[in-house]
Protein backbone atom coordinates (compact mmCIF):
# COMPACT_ATOMS: atom_id res chain seq x y z
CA UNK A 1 180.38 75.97 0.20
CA UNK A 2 179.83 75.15 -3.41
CA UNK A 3 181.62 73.84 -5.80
CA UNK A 4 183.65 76.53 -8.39
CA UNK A 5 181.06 76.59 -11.40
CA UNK A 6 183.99 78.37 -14.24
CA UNK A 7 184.42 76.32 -17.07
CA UNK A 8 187.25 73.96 -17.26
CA UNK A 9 190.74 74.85 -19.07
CA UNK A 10 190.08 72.73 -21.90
CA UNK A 11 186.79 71.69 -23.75
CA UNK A 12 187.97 67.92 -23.91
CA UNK A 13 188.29 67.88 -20.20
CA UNK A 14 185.52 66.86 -17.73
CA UNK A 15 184.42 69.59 -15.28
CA UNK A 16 185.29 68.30 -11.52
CA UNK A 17 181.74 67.44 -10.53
CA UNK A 18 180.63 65.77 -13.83
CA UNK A 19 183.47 63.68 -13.21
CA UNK A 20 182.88 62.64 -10.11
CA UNK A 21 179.36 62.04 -10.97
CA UNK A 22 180.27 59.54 -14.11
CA UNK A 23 183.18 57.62 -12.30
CA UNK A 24 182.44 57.68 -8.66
CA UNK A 25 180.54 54.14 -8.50
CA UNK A 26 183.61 52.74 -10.26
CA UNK A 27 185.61 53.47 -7.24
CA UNK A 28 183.12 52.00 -4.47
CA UNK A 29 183.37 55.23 -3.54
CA UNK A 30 179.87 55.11 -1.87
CA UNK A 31 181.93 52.89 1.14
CA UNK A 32 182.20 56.18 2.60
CA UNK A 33 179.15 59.28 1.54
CA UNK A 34 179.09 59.21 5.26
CA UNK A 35 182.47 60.82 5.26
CA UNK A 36 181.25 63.12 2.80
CA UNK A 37 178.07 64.82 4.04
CA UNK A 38 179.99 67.93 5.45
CA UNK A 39 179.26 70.18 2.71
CA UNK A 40 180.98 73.23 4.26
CA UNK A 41 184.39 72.54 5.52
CA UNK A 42 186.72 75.14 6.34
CA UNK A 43 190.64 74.11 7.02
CA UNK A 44 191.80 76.29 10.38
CA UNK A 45 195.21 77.87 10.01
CA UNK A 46 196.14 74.97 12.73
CA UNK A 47 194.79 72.27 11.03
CA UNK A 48 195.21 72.77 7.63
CA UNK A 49 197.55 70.89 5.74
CA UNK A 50 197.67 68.49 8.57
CA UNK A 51 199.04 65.23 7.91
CA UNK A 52 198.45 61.35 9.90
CA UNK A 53 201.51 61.60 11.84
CA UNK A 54 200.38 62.02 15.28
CA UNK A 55 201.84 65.03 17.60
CA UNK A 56 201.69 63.54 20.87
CA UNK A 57 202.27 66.00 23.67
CA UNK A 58 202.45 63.39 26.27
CA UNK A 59 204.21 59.70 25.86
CA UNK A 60 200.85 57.83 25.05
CA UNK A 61 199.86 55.05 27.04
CA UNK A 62 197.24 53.85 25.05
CA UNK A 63 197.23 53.66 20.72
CA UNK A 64 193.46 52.99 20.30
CA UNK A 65 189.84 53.20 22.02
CA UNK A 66 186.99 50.61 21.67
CA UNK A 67 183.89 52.19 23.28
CA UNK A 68 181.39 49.76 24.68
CA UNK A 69 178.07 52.03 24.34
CA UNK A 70 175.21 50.52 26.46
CA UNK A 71 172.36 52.89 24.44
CA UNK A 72 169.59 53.41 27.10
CA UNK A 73 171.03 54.31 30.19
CA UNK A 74 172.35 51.02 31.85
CA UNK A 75 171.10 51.09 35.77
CA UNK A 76 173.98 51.65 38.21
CA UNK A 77 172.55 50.30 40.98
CA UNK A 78 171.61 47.36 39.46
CA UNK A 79 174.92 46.06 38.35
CA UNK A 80 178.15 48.21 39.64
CA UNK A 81 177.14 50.28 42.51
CA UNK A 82 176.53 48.44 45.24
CA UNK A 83 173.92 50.13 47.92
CA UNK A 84 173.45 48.23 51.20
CA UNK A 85 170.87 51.23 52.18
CA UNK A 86 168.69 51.19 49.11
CA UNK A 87 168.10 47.26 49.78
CA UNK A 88 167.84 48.19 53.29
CA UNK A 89 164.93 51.21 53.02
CA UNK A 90 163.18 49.39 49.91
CA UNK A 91 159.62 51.26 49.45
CA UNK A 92 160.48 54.16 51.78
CA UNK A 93 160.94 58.09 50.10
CA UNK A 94 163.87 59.16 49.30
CA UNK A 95 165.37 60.97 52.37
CA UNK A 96 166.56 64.15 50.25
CA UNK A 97 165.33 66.43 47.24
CA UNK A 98 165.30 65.02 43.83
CA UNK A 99 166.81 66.56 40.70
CA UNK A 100 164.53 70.52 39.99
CA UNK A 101 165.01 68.43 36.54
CA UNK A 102 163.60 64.84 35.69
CA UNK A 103 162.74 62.85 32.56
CA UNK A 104 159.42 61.00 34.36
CA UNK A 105 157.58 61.52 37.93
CA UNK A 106 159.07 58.77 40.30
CA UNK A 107 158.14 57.03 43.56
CA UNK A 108 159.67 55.63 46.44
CA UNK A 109 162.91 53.83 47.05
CA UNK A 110 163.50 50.33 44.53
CA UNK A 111 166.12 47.69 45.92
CA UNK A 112 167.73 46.02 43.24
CA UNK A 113 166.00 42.98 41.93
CA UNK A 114 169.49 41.18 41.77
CA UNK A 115 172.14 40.08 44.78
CA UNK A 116 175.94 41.68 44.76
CA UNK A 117 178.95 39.80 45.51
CA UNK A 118 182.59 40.78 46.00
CA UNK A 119 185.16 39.42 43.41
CA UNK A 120 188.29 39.15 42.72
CA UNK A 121 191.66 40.61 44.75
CA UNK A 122 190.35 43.90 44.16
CA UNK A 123 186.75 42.78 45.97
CA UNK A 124 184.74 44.75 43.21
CA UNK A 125 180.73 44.57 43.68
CA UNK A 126 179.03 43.18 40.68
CA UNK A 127 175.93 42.37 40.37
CA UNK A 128 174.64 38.53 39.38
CA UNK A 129 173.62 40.32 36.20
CA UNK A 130 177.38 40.12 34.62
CA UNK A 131 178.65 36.49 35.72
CA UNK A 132 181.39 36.40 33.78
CA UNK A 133 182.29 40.18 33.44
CA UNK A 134 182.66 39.29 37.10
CA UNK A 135 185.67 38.17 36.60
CA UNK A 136 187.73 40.08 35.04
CA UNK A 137 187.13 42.75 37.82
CA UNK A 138 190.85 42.92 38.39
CA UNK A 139 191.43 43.94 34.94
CA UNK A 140 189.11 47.40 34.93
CA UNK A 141 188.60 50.41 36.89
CA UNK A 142 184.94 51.57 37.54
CA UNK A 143 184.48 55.20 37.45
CA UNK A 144 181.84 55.43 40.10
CA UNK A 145 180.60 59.27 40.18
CA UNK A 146 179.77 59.61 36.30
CA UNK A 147 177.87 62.82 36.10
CA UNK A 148 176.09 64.82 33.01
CA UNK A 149 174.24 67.99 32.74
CA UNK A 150 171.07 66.33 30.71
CA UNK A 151 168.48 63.90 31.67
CA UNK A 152 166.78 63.46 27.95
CA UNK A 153 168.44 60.35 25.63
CA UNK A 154 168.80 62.81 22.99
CA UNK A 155 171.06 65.64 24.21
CA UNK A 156 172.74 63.27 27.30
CA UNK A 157 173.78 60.70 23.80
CA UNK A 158 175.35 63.69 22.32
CA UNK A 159 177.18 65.00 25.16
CA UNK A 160 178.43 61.42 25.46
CA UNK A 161 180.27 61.08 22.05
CA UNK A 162 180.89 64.95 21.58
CA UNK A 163 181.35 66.99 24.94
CA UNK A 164 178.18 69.04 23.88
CA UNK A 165 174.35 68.43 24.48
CA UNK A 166 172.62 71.53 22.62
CA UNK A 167 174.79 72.13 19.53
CA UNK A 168 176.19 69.51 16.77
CA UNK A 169 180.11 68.95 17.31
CA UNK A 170 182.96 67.04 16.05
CA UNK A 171 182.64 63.57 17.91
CA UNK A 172 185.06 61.81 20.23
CA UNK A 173 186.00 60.07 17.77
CA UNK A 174 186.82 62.16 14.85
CA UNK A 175 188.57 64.65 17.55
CA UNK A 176 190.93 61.51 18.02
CA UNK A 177 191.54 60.36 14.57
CA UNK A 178 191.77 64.38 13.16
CA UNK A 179 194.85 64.10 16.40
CA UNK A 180 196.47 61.20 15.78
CA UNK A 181 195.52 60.01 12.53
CA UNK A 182 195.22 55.83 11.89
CA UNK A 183 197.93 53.37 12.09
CA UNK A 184 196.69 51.70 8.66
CA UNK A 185 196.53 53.83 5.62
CA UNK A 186 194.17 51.26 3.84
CA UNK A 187 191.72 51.70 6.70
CA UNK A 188 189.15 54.84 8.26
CA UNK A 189 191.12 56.15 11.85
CA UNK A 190 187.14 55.72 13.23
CA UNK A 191 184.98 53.04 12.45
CA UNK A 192 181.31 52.51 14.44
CA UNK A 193 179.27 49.27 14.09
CA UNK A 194 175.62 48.89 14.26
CA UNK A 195 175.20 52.69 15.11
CA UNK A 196 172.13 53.64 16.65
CA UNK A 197 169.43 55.53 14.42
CA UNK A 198 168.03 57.76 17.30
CA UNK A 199 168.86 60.45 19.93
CA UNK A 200 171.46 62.39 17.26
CA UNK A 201 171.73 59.48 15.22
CA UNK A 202 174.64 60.25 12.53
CA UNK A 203 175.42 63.20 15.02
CA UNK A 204 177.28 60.80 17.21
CA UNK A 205 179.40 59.68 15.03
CA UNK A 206 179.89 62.89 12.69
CA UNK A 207 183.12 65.13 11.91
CA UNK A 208 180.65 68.36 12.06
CA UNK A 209 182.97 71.41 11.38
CA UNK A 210 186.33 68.76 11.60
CA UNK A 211 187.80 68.01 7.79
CA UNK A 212 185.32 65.07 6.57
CA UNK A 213 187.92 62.40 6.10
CA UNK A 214 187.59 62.25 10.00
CA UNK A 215 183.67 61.54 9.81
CA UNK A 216 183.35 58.04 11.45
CA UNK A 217 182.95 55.23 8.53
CA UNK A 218 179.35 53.30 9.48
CA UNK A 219 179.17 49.58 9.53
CA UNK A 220 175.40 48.74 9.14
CA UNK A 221 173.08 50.35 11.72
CA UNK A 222 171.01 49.64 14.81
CA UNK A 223 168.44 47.98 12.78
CA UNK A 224 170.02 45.11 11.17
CA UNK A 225 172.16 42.46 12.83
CA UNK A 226 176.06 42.74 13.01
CA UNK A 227 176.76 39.92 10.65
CA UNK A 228 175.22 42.09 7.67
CA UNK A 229 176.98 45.04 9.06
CA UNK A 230 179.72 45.22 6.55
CA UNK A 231 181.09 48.50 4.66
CA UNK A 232 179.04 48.70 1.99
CA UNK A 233 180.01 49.37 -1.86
CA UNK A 234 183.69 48.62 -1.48
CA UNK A 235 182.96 45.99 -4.24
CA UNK A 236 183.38 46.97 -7.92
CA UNK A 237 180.12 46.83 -9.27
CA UNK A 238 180.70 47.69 -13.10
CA UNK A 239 183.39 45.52 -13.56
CA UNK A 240 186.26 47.92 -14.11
CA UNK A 241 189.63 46.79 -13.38
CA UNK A 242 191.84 47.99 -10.64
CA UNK A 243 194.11 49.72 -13.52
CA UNK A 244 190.89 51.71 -14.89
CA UNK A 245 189.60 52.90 -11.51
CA UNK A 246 192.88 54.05 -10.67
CA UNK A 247 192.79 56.17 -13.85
CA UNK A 248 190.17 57.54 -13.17
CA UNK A 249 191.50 58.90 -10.24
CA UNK A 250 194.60 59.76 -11.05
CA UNK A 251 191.94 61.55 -13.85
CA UNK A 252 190.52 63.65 -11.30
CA UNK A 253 193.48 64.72 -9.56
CA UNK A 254 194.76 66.08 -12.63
CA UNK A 255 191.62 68.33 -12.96
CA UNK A 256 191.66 68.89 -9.69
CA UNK A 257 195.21 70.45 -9.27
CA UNK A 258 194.12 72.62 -12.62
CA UNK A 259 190.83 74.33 -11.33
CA UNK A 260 192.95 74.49 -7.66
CA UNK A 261 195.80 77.07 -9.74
CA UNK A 262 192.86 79.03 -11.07
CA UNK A 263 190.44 78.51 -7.97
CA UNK A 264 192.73 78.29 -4.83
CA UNK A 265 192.21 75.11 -2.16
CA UNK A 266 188.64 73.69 -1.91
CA UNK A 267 188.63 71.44 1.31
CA UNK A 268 185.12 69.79 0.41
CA UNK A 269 186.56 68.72 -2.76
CA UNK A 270 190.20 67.74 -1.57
CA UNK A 271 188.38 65.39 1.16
CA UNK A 272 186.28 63.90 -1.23
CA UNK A 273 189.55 62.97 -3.38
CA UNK A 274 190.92 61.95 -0.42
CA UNK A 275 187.97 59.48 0.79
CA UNK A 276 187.61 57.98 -3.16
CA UNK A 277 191.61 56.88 -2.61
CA UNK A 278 190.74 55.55 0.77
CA UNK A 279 187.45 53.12 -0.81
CA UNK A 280 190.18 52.24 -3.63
CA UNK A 281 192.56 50.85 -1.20
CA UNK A 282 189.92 49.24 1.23
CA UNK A 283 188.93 46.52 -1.66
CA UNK A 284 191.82 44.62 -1.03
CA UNK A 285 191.77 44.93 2.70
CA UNK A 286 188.52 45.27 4.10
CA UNK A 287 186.64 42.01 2.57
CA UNK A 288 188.76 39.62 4.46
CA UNK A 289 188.83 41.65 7.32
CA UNK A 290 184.97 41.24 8.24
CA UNK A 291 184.86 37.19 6.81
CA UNK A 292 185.74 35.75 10.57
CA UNK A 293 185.91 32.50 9.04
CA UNK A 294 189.86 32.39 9.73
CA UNK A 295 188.93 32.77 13.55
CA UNK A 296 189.62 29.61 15.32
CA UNK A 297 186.08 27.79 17.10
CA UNK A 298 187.32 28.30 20.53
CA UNK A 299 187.62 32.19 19.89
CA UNK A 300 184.05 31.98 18.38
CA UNK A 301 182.86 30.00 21.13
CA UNK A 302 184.49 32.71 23.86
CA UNK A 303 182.81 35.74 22.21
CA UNK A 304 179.41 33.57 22.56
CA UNK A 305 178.68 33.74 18.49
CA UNK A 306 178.10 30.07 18.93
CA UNK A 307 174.60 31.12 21.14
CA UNK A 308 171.79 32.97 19.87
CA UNK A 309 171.45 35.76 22.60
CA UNK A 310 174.91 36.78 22.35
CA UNK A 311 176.29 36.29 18.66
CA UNK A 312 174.99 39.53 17.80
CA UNK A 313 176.72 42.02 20.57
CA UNK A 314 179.99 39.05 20.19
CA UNK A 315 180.87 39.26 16.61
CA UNK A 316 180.78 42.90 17.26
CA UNK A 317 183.42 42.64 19.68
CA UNK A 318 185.51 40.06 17.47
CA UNK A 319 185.04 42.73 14.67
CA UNK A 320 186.41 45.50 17.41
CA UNK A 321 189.29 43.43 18.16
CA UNK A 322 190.21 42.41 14.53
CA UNK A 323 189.84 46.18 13.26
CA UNK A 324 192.37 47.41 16.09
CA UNK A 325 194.65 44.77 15.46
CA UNK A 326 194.97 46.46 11.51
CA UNK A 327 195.62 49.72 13.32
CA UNK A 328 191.88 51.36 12.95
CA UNK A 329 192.19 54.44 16.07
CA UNK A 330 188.77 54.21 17.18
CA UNK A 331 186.07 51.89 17.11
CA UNK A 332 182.35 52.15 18.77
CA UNK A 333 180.40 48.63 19.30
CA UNK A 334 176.30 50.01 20.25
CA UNK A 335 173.95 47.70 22.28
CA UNK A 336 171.24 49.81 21.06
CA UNK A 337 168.68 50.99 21.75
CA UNK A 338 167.90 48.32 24.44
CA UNK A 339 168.58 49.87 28.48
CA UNK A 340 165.83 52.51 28.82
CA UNK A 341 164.07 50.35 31.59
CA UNK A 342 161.15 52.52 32.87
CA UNK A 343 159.66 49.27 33.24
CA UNK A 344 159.87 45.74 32.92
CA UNK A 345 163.06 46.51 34.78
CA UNK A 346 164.23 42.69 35.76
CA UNK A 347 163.19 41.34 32.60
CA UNK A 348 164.93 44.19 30.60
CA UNK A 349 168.26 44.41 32.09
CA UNK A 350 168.19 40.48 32.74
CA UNK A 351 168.13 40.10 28.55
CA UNK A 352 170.40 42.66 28.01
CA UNK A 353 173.17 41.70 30.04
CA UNK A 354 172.74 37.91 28.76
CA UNK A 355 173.43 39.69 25.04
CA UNK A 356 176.64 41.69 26.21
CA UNK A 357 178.30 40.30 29.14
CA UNK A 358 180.29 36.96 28.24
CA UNK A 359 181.26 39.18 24.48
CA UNK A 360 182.79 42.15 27.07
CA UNK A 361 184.07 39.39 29.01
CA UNK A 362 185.64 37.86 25.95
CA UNK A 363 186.89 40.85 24.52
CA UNK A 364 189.03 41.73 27.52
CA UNK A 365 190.01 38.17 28.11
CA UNK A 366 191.05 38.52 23.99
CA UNK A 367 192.91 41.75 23.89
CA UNK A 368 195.14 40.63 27.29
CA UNK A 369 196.17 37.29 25.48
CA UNK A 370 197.32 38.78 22.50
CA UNK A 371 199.32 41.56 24.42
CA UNK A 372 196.69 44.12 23.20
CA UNK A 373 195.01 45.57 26.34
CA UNK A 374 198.24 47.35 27.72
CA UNK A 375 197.58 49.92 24.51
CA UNK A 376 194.15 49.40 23.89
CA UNK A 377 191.90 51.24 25.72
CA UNK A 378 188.51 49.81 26.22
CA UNK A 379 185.08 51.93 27.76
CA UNK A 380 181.98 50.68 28.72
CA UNK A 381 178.92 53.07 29.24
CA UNK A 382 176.12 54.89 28.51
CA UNK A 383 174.60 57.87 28.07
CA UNK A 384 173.10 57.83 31.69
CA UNK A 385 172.59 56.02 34.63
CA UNK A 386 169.19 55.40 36.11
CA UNK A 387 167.61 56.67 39.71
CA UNK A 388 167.39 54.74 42.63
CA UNK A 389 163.82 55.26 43.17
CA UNK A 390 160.83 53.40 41.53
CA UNK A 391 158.96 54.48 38.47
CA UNK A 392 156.22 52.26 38.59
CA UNK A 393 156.48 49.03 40.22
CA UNK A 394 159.28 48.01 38.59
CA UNK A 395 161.11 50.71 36.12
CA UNK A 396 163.58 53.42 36.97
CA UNK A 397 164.00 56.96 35.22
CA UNK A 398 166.69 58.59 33.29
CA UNK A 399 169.06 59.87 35.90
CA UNK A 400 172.66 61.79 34.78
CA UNK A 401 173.54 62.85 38.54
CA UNK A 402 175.47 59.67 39.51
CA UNK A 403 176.57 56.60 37.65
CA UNK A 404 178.66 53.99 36.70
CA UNK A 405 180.95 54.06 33.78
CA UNK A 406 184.37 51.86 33.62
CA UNK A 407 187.86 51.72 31.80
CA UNK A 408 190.13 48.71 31.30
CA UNK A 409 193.44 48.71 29.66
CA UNK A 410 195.72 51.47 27.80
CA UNK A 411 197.12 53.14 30.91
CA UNK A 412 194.62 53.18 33.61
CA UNK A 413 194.57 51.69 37.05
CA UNK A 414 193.37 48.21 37.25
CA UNK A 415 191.54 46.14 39.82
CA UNK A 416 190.36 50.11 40.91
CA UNK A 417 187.07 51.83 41.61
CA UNK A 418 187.20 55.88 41.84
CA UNK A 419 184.82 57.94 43.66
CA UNK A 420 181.13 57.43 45.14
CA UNK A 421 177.32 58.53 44.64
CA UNK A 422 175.81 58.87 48.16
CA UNK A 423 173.99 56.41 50.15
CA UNK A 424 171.42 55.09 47.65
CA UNK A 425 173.00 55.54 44.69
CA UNK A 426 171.54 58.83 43.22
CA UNK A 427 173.71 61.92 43.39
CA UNK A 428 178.02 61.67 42.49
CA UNK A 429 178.85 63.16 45.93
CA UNK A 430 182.87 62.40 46.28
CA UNK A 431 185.88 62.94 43.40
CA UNK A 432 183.00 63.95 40.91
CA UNK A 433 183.49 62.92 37.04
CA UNK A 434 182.12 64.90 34.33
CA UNK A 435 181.45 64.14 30.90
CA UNK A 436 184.37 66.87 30.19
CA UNK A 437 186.91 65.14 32.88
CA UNK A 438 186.17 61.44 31.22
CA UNK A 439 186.87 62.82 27.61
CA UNK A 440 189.99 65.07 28.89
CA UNK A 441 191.49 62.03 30.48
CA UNK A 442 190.85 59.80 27.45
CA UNK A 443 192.60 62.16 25.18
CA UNK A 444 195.55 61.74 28.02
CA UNK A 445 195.96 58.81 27.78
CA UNK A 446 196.29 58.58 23.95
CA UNK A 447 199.24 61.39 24.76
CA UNK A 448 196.59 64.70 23.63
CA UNK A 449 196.34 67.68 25.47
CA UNK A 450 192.59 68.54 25.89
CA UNK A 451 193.45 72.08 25.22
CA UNK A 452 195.81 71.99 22.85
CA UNK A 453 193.95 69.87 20.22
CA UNK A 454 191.62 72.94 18.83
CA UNK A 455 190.21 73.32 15.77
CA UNK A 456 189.26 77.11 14.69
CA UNK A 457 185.70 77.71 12.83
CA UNK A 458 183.20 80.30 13.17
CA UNK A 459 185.92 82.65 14.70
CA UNK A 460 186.78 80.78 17.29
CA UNK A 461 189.01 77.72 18.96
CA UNK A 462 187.09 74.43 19.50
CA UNK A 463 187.78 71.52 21.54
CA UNK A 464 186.24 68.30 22.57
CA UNK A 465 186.20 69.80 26.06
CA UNK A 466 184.92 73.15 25.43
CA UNK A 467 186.51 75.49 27.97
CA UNK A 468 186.18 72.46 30.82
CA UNK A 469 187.72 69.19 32.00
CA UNK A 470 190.69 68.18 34.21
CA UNK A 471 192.51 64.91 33.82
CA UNK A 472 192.14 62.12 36.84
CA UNK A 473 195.10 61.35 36.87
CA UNK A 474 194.43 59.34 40.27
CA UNK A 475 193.33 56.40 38.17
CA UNK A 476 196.11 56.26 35.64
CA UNK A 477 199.28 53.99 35.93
């Protein structure tokens, strides 16, 4: 859609776009272009007009998500599905058919390279891998029979974050903030740090056909570390004062609501009004918000920023917490791109768990003292698991048919694990969880009926669970 070209009412007044062009740096209003790239946005008779108060269809049990993505494919078998059998028939072939459809040729069976213990009342099975995620096994339920419908990083990522792996959607989280809005109006509703560059890249975290304002705001990327990942161009860089800037917008409303009595609406416009509002009122809120220098040393010290191999993947979880405690909806901390072991398995997932698993740790421990983890959601996952069976002498492949993904807080069952992959680990065999179930259940628990938040574009109702998904409600409170 492009912009109406007719001249404006008056020749002393600025046309829309050439104002926008002259005065947006004066706003910081750069903080968000990534809310902006939708050039085509058409409001649905349902969704237009629509406002931040959330319509909850169900009571909500939970008022905000922080997703935990493990980018790579985090092995199963290696740290939350125990398998007595693969251990057991190490270096013999698989006893049944694998997938018609795999990502690499693969050998015989691999034992795990690491010894499982039971912990806690609930007598979860962790590997030594996650020490101290260990213990807070009574505090999260591990969805056990995790299943997807693609074995490639690319299309598997995107079916992850937005139900579909051939065709660019609305993500997860701009389905959730375009339903229930944020809880700070000085904030984005969905906010994802360090996002990863590859397998969809922006796609993950994009509002597609959804309004843009619901387009997930970016801190940094995968390729610089979290403590430069701050929203950028907030800061007023020619000097202006707050007075002038807000001229200036109050400027461009006034042309706006002109050309929109001639014109009629234009949503691309309206949104990009709306996000130059939102990077005015961010200046005074957002710079304190990422300086963590007001956070006491033993909260540093428990997210591990104090130690080189986890202050990266920690102050991302401090920033998590902090941003949900200002009301932000939905916030995405990426350990990317880091899990794809097809070899160098040991010394892989050894590293990467010694990044993430005391800041996980911490985070729970951190959300439970401050009475946030009964509303907070928290998910830990990625876009895969990984096959019981060698590639190599010590790798595994890309494997979607059974893995490991858990919940902790914000309504579900703690101290739980739900269904099974058979007896080595590779196939989800009993109380099967698809992509479709997980997101339908999610959207439960923040009180949203899968099917009744739609969008309509291109002729047709939309969802974040396509025509699928059924709640499980066996693990909720």
């Amino acid at each position: 859609m492009s912009f109406n070209s007719s001249p404006p009412p008056s020749s002393s007044l600025l046309s829309r776009r050439a104002a926008l062009k002259r005065s947006a740096a004066g706003f910081g209003s750069l903080a968000l272009a990534q809310l902006l790239t939708q050039q085509s946005l058409k409001e649905a008779q349902a969704g237009s007009g629509k406002n931040e108060q959330p319509i909850y269809h169900f009571p909500p049990r939970a008022k905000r998500i922080i997703f935990l993505f493990m980018h790579g494919g985090p092995s199963q078998v290696d740290t939350f599905d125990y398998k007595p059998k693969l251990e057991r028939d190490h270096g013999k072939p698989l006893p049944f058919a694998k997938p018609r459809v795999v990502s690499s040729p693969t050998g015989n069976l691999l034992k795990s390279p690491w010894k499982f213990k039971q912990h806690g009342q609930s007598g979860a099975w962790v590997s030594e891998l996650f020490p101290h995620l260990a213990k807070k096994v009574d505090d999260i339920c591990f969805i056990k029979s995790m299943h997807g419908s693609n074995s490639r990083h690319g299309g598997a990522l995107l079916e992850l974050h937005t139900g579909s792996d051939t065709f660019v959607r609305p993500s997860m989280g701009s389905w959730i903030t375009y339903g229930l809005g944020t809880e700070n109006e000085n904030l984005p509703g969905f906010i994802t740090i360090c996002p990863t560059l590859t397998h969809g890249g922006v796609n993950a975290y994009s509002s597609a056909f959804l309004p843009a304002k619901y387009h997930g705001t970016p801190l940094g990327n995968a390729s610089i570390p979290s403590k430069q990942a701050k929203i950028p161009f907030i800061e007023n860089k020619d000097g202006s004062s707050l007075a002038q800037q807000r001229f200036e917008l109050e400027l461009l409303q006034k042309i706006n609501q002109q050309n929109l009595q001639n014109t009629g609406p234009h949503s691309d416009l309206e949104a990009r009004i709306q996000a130059f509002e939102l990077a005015f009122k961010m200046q005074a809120e957002v710079p304190s918000l990422q300086d963590i220098s007001d956070e006491t040393p033993e909260t540093l010290k428990l997210y591990g920023i104090d130690k080189k191999e986890t202050e990266n993947f920690g102050r991302q979880c401090l920033m998590a917490r902090r941003f949900c405690e200002r009301g932000v909806r939905f916030v995405q901390c990426t350990h990317s791109y880091k899990w794809d072991q097809h070899g160098g398995l040991k010394s892989g997932h050894t590293n990467n768990a010694k990044e993430v698993d005391q800041p996980i740790a911490a985070l729970l421990t951190d959300l439970k003292a401050r009475g946030l983890l009964k509303d907070t959601l928290v998910l830990w996952g990625g876009e895969f698991g990984r096959t019981p069976v060698a590639q190599g002498n010590d790798g595994r492949d890309h494997n979607p048919q059974g893995y490991t993904m858990w919940m902790a807080g914000g309504g579900v069952q703690s101290g739980m694990s739900y269904g099974e992959t058979d007896d080595y680990g590779y196939y989800a065999v009993d109380k099967k969880v698809h992509l479709h179930d997980l997101h339908a259940t999610i959207l439960y628990l923040l009180g949203v009926d899968h099917k009744k938040l739609t969008f309509q574009h291109g002729g047709r109702n939309f969802r974040l669970t396509d025509i699928y998904g059924e709640v499980i409600h066996d693990i909720l409170l």
